[in-house]
C-alpha atoms as a PDB file:
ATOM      1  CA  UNK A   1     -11.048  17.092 -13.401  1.00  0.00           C
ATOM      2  CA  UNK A   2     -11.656  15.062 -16.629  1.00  0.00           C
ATOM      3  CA  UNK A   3      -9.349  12.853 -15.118  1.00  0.00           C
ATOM      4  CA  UNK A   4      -9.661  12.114 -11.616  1.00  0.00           C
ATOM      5  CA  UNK A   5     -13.618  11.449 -13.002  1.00  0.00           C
ATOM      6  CA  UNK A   6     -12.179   9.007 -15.668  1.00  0.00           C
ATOM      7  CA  UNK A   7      -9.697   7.101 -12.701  1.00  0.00           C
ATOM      8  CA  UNK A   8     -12.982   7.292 -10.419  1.00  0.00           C
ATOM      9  CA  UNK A   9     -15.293   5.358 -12.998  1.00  0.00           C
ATOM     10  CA  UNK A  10     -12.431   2.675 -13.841  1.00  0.00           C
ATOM     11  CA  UNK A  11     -11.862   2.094 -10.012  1.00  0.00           C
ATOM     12  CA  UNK A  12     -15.480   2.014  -9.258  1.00  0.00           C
ATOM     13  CA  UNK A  13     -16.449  -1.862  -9.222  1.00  0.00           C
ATOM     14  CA  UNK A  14     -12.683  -2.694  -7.840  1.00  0.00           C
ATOM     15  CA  UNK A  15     -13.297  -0.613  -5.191  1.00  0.00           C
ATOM     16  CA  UNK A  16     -16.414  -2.941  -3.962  1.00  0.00           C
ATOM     17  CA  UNK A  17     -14.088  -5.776  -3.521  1.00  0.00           C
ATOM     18  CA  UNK A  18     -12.339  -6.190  -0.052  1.00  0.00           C
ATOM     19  CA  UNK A  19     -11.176  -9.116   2.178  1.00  0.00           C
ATOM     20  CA  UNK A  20     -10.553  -9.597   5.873  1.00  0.00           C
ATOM     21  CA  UNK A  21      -9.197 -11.931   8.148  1.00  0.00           C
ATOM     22  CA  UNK A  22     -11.903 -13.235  10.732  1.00  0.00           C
ATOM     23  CA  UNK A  23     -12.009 -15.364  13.409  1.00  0.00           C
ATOM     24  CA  UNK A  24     -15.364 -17.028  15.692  1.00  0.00           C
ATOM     25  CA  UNK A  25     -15.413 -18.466  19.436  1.00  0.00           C
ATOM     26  CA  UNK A  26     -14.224 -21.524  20.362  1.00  0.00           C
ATOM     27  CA  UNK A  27     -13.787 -22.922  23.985  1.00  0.00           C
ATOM     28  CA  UNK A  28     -11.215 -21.653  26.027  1.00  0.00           C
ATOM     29  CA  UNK A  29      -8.835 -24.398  25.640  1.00  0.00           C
ATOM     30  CA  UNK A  30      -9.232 -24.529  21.465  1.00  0.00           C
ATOM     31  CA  UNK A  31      -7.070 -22.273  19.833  1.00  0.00           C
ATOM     32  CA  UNK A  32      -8.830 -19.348  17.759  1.00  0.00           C
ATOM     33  CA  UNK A  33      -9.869 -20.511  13.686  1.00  0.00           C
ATOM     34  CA  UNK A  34      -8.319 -18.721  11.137  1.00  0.00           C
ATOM     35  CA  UNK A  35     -10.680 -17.420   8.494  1.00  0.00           C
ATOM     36  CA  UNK A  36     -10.722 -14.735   5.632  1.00  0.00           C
ATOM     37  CA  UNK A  37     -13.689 -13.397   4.650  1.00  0.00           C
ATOM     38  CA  UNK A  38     -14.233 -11.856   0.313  1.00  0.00           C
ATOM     39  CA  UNK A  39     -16.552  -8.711   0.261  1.00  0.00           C
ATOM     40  CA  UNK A  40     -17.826  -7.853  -3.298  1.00  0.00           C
ATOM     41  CA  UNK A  41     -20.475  -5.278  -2.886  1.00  0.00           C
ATOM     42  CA  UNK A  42     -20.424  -4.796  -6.409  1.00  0.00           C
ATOM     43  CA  UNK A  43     -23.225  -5.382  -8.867  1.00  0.00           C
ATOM     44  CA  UNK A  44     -21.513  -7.896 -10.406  1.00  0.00           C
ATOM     45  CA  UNK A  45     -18.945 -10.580 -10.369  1.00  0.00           C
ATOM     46  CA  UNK A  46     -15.500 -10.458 -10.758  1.00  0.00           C
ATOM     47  CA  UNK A  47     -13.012 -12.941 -11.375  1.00  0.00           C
ATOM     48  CA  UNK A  48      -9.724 -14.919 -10.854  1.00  0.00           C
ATOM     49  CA  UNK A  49      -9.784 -13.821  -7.319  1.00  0.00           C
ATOM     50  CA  UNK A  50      -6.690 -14.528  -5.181  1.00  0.00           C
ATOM     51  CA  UNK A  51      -6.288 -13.477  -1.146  1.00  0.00           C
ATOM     52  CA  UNK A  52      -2.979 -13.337   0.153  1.00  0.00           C
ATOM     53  CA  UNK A  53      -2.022 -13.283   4.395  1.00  0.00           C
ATOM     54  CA  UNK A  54      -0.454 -13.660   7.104  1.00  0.00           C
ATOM     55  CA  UNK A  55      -0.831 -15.278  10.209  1.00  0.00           C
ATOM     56  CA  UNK A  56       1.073 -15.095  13.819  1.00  0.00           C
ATOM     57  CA  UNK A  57      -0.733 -16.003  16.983  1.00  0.00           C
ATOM     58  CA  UNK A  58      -0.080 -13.259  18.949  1.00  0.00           C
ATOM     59  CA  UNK A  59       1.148  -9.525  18.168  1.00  0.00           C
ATOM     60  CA  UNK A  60       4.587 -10.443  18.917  1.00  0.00           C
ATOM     61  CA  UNK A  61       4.694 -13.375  16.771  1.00  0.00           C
ATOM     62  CA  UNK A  62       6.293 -13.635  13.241  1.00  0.00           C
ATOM     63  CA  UNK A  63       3.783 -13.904  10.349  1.00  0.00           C
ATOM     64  CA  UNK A  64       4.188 -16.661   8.809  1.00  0.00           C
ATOM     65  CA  UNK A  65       2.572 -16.284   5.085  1.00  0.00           C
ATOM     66  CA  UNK A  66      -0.410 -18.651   4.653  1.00  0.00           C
ATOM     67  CA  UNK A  67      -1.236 -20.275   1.417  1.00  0.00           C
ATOM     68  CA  UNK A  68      -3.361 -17.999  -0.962  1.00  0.00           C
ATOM     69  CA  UNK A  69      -7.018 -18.347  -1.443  1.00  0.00           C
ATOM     70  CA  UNK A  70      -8.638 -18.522  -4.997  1.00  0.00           C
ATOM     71  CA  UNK A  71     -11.524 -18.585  -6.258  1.00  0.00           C
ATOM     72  CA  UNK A  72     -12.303 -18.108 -10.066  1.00  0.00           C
ATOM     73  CA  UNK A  73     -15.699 -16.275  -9.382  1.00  0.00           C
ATOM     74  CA  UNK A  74     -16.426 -13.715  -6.546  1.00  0.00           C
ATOM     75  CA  UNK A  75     -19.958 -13.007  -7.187  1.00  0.00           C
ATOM     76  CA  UNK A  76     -21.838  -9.946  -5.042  1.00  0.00           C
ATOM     77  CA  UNK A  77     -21.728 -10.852  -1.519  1.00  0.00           C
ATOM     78  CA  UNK A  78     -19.973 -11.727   1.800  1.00  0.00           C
ATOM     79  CA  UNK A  79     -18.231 -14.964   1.787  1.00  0.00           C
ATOM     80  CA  UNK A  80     -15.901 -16.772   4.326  1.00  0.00           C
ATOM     81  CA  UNK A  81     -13.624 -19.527   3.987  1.00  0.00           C
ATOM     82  CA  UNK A  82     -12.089 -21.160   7.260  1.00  0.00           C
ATOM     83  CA  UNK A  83      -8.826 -23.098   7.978  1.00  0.00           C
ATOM     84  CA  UNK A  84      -8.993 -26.515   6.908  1.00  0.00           C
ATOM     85  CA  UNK A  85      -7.196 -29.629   8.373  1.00  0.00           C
ATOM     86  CA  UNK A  86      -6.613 -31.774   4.931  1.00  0.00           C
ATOM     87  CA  UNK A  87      -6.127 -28.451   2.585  1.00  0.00           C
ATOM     88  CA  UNK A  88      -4.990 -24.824   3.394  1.00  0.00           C
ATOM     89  CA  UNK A  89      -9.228 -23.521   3.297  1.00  0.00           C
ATOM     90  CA  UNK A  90     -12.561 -24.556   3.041  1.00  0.00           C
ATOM     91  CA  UNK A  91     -14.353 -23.724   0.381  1.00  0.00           C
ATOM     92  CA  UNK A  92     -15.911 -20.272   0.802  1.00  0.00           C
ATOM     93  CA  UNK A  93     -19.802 -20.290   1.593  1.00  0.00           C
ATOM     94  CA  UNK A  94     -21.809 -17.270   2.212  1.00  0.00           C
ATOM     95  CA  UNK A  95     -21.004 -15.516   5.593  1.00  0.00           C
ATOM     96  CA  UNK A  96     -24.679 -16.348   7.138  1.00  0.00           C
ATOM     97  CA  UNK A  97     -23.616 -20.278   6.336  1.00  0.00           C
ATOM     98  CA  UNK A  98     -20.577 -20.102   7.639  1.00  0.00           C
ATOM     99  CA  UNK A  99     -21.494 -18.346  10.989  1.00  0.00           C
ATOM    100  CA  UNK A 100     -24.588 -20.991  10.986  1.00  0.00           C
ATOM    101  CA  UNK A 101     -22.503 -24.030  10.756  1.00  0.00           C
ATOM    102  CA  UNK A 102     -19.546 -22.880  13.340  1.00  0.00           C
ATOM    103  CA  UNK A 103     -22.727 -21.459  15.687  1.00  0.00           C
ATOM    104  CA  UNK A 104     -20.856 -18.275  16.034  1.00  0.00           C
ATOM    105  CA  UNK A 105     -20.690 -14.856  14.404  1.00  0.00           C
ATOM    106  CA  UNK A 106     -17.433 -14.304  12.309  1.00  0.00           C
ATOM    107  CA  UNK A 107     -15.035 -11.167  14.277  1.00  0.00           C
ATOM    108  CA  UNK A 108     -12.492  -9.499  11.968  1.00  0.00           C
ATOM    109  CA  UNK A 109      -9.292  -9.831  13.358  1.00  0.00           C
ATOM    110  CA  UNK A 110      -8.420  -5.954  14.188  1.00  0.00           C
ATOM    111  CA  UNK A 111      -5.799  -6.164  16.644  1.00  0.00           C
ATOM    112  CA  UNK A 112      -2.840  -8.192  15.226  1.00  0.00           C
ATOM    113  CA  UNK A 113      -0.677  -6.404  12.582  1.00  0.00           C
ATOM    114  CA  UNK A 114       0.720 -10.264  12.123  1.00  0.00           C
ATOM    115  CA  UNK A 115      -2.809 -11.594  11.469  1.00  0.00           C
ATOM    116  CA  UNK A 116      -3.930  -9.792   8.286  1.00  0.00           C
ATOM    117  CA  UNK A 117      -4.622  -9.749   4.492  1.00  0.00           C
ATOM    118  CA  UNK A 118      -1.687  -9.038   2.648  1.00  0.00           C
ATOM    119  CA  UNK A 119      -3.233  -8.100  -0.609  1.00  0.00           C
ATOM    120  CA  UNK A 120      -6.858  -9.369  -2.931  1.00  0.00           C
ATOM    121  CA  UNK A 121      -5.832  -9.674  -6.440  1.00  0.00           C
ATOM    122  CA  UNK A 122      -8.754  -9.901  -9.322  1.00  0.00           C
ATOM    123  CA  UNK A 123     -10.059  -8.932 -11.900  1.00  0.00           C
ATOM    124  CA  UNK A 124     -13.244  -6.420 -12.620  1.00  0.00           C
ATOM    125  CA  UNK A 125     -16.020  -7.005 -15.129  1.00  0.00           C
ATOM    126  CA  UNK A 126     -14.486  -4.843 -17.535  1.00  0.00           C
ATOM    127  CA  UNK A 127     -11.415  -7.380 -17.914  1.00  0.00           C
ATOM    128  CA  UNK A 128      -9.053  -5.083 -15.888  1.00  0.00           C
ATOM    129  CA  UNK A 129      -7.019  -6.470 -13.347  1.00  0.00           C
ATOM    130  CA  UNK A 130      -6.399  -5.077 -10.206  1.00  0.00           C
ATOM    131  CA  UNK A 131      -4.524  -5.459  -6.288  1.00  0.00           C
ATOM    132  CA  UNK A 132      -5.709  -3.897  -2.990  1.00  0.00           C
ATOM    133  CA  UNK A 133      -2.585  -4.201  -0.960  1.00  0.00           C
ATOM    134  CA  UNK A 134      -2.226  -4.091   3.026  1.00  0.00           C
ATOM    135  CA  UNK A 135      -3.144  -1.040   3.304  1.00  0.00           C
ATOM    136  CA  UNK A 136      -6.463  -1.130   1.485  1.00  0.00           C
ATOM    137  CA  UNK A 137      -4.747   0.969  -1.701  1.00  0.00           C
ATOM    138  CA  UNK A 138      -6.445  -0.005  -5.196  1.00  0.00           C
ATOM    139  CA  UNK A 139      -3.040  -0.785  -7.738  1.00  0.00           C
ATOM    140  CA  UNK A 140      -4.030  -1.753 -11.576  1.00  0.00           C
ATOM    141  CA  UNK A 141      -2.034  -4.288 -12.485  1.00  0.00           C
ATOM    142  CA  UNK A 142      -0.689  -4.607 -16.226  1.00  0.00           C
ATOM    143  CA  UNK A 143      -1.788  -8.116 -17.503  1.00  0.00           C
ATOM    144  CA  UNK A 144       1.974  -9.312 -16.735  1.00  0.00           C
ATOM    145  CA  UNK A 145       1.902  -8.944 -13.173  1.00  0.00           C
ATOM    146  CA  UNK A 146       0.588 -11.222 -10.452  1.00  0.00           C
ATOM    147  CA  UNK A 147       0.722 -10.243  -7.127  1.00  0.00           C
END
């Protein structure tokens, strides 16, 4: 019981820290935006944050891997980054900003196992570092690994 307390505690901030892939409107004859959006509902920040994904335009598609986002601060908050013509994403800017400036609301992508996050690497306030994979599963990683 000790234990499973202990593991809960250590996991505790990681588990605050999620990301999504996202998408917003566009007219019918624009192709749909690619966007990730970084969840830390957290208390604090944590740090050396890197997204992986996919992306394939329809279900049937093969993903093709899209270039990581980073960011060396996550502070508490939603954030989204969209696709970005001269580099692989824009910088990320709080969800509200985002959804302001593209005068949509962001939609999670829920319905294309090609169009996903892969994995959110980082590392908690306590100096551990950790990986939520594809299927939302909290890994510690030893300092030698990078996902």
């Amino acid at each position: 019981r000790d234990e499973v307390a202990l593991d809960r505690r250590e996991k505790e901030q990681a588990s605050e820290i999620a990301a999504w892939c996202v998408t917003y409107d566009t007219p019918a004859d624009q192709p749909s935006p690619k966007g990730l959006l970084i969840h830390n509902s957290s208390n604090a920040p944590v740090f050396d944050v890197k997204v992986l994904s996919t992306y394939s335009k329809t279900k049937r598609d093969t993903p093709e891997t899209q270039k990581p986002l980073t960011m060396s601060v996550l502070t508490p908050g939603d954030y989204a980054a969209i696709e970005d013509d001269k580099f692989p994403w824009k910088f990320p800017e709080t969800q509200s900003r985002v959804e302001e400036k593209v005068h949509s609301r962001l939609r999670p992508v829920t319905n294309n196992p090609g169009w996903m996050v892969t994995g959110i690497a980082f590392v908690d306030s306590y100096g551990t570092s950790w990986l939520r994979d594809e299927r939302g599963q909290l890994l510690r990683l030893e300092k030698e690994e990078t996902p």
